[in-house]
C-alpha atoms as a PDB file:
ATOM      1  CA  UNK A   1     -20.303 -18.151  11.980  1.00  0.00           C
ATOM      2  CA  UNK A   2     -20.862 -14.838  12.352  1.00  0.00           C
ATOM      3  CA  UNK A   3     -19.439 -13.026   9.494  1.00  0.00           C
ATOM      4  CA  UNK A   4     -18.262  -9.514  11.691  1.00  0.00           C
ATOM      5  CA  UNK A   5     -16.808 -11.673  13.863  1.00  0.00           C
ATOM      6  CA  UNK A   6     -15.077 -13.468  11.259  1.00  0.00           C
ATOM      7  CA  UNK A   7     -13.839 -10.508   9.821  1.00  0.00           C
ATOM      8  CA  UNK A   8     -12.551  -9.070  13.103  1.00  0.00           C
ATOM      9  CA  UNK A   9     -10.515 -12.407  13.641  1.00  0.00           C
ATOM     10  CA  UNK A  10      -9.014 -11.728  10.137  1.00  0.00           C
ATOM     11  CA  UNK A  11      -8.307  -8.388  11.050  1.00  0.00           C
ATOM     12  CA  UNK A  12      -6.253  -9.454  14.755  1.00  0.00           C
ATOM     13  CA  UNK A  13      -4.353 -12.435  12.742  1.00  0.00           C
ATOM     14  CA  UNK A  14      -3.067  -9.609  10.575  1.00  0.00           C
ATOM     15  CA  UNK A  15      -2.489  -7.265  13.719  1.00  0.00           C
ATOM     16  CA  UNK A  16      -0.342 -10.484  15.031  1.00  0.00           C
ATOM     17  CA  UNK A  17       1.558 -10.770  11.381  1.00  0.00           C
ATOM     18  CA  UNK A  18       2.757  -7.150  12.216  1.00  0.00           C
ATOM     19  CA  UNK A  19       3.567  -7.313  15.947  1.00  0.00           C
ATOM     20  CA  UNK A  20       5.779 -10.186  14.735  1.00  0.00           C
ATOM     21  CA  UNK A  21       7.919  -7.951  12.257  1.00  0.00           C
ATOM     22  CA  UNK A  22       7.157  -5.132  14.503  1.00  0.00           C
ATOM     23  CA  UNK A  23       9.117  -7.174  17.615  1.00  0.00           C
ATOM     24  CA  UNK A  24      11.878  -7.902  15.215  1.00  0.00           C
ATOM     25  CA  UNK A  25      12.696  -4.620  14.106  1.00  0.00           C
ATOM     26  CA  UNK A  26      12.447  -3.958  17.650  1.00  0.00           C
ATOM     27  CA  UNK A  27      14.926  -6.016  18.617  1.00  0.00           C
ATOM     28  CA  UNK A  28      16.974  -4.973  16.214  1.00  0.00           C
ATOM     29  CA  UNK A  29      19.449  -1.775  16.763  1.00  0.00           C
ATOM     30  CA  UNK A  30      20.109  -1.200  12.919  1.00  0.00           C
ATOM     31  CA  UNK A  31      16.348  -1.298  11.973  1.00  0.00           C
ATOM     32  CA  UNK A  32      15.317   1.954  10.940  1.00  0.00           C
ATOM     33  CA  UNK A  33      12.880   3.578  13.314  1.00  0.00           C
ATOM     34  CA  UNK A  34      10.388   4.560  10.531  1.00  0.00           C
ATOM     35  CA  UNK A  35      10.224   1.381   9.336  1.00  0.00           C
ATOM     36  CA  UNK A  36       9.554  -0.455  13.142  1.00  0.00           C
ATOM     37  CA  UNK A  37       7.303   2.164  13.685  1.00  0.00           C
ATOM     38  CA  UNK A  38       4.901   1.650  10.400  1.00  0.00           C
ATOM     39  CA  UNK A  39       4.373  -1.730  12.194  1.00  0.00           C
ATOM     40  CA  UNK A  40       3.517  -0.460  15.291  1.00  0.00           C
ATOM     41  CA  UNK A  41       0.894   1.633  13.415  1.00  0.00           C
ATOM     42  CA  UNK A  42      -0.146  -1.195  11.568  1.00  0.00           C
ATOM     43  CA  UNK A  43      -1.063  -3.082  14.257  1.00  0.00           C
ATOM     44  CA  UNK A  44      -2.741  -0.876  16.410  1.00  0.00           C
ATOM     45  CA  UNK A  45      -4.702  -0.019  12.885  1.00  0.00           C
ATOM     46  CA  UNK A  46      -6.477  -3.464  12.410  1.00  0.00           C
ATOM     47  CA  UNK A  47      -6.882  -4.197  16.315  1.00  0.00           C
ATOM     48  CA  UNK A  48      -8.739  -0.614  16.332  1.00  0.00           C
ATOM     49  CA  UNK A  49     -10.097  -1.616  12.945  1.00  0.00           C
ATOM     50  CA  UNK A  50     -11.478  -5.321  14.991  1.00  0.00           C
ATOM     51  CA  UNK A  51     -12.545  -3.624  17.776  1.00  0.00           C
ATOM     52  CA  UNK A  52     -15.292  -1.049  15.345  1.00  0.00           C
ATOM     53  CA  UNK A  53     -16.273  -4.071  13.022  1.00  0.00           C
ATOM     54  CA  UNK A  54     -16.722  -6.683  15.778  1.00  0.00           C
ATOM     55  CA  UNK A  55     -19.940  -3.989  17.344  1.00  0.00           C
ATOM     56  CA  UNK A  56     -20.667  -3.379  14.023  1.00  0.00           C
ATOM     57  CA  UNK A  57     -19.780   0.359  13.098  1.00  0.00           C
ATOM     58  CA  UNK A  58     -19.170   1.421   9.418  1.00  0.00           C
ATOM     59  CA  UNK A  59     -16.032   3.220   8.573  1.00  0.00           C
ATOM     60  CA  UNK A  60     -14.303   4.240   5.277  1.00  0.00           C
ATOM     61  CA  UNK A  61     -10.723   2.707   4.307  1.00  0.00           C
ATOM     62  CA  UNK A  62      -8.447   4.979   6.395  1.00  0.00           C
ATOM     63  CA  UNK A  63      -4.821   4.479   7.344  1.00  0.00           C
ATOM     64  CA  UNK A  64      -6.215   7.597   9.885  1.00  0.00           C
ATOM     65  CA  UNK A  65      -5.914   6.325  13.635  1.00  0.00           C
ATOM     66  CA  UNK A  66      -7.205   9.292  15.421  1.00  0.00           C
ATOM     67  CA  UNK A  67     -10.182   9.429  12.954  1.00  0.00           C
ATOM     68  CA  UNK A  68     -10.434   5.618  13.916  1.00  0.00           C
ATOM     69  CA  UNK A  69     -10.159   6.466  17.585  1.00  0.00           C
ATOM     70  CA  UNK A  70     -12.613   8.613  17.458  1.00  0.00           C
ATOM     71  CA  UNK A  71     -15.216   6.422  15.582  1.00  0.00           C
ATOM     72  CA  UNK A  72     -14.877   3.925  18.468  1.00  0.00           C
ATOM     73  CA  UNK A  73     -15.370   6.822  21.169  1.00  0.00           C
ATOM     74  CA  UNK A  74     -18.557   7.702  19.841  1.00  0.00           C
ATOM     75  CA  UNK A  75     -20.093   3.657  19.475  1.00  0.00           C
ATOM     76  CA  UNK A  76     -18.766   3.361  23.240  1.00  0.00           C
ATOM     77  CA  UNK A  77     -15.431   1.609  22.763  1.00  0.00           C
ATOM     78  CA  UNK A  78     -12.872   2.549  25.299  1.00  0.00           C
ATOM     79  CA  UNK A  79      -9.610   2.092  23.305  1.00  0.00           C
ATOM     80  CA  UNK A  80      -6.880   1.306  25.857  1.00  0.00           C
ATOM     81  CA  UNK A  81      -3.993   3.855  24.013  1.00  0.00           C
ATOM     82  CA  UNK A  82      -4.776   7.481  24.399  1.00  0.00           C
ATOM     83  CA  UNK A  83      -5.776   9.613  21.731  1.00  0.00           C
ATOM     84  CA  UNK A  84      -2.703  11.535  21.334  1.00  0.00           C
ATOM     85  CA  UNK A  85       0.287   8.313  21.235  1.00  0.00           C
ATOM     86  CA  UNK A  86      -2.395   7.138  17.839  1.00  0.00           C
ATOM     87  CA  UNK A  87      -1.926  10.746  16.734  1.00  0.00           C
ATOM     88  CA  UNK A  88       1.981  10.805  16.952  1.00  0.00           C
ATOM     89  CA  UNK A  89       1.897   7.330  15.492  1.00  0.00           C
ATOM     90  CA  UNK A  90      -0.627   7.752  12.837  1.00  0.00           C
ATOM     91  CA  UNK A  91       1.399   9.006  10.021  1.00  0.00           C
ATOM     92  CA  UNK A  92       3.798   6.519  10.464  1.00  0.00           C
ATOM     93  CA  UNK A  93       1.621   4.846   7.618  1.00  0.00           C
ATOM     94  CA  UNK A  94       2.739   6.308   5.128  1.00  0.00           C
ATOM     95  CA  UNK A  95       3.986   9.736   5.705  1.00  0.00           C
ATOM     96  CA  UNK A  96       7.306   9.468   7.146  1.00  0.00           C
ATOM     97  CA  UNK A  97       7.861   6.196   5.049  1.00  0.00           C
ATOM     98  CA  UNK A  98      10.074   8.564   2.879  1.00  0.00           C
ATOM     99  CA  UNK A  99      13.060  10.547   3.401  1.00  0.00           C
ATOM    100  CA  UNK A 100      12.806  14.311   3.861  1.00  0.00           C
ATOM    101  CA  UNK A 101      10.070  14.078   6.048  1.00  0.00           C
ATOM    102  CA  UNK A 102      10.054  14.963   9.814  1.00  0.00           C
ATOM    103  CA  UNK A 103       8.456  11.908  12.003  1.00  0.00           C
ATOM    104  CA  UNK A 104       6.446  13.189  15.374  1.00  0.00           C
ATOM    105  CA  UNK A 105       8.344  11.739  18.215  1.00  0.00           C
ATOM    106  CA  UNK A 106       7.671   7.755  18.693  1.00  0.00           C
ATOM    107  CA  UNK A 107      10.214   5.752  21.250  1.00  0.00           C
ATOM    108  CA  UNK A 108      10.341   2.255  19.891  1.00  0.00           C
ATOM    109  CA  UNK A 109       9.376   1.473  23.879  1.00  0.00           C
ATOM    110  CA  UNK A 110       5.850   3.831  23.711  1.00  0.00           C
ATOM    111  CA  UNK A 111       4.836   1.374  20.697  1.00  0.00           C
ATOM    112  CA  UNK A 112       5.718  -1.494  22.493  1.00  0.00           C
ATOM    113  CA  UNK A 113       3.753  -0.920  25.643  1.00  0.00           C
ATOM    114  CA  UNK A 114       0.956   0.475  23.531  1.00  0.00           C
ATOM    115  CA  UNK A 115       0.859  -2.733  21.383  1.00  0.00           C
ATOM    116  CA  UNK A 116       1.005  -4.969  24.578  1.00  0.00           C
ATOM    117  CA  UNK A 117      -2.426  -3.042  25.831  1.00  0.00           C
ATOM    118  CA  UNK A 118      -3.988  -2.976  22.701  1.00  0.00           C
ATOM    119  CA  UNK A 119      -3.322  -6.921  22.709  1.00  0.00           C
ATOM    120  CA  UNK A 120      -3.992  -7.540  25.434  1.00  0.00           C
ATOM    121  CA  UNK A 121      -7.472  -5.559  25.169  1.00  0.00           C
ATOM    122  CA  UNK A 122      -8.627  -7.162  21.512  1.00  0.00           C
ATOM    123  CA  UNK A 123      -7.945 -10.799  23.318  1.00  0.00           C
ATOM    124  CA  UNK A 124     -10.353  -9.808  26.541  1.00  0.00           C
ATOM    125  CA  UNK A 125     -12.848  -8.137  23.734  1.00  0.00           C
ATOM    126  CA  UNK A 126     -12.836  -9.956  20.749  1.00  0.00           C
ATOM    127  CA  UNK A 127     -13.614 -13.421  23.018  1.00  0.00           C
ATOM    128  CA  UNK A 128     -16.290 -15.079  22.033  1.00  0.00           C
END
């Protein structure tokens, strides 16, 4: 098997483990939205992440979507979120994780949809 390939399954089975806590929360009206939202991130993070080792491009162990975005731009990847909902989401990673700090604007419903494109995008793309 072919390792990249391998790796980029890897990386959508753990892009699956956080939809599933990410629908949960979701679902949930007393989950705190930072806490849905690092899921979201999360999972949009290692589909991107599938997506740029699946062609085979190199990048450095980054939480950074935008910077991940961009990477796939530039080998040809058309990522199916825009550019600007991955930089709103982004530091949901760790950033706004912890109290005190103001989180960019996310509905729980934006993630959603973009998770369901992304999804649906990696399964049409990552098809072997």
């Amino acid at each position: 098997m072919n390792p990249q390939a391998e790796q980029a399954r890897e990386l959508v089975a753990a892009a699956e483990r956080d939809i599933v806590t990410f629908d949960v929360l979701f679902r949930a009206a007393e989950a705190p939205i930072e806490a849905t939202l690092f899921h979201a991130q999360q999972a949009l993070e290692k589909m991107i992440k599938a997506a740029l080792v699946r062609q085979g491009v190199v990048f450095r162990r980054t939480h950074d979507l935008v910077e991940l975005f961009e990477l796939a731009a530039a080998a040809g990847i058309a990522i199916p979120v825009s550019r600007e909902l991955l930089a709103r989401l982004g530091p949901y990673a760790v950033e706004f994780r912890y109290l005190g700090v103001r989180a960019p604007q996310v509905s729980t419903q934006e993630a959603a949809k973009a998770i369901a494109s992304m999804r649906e995008w990696i399964r049409l793309t990552q098809a072997d």
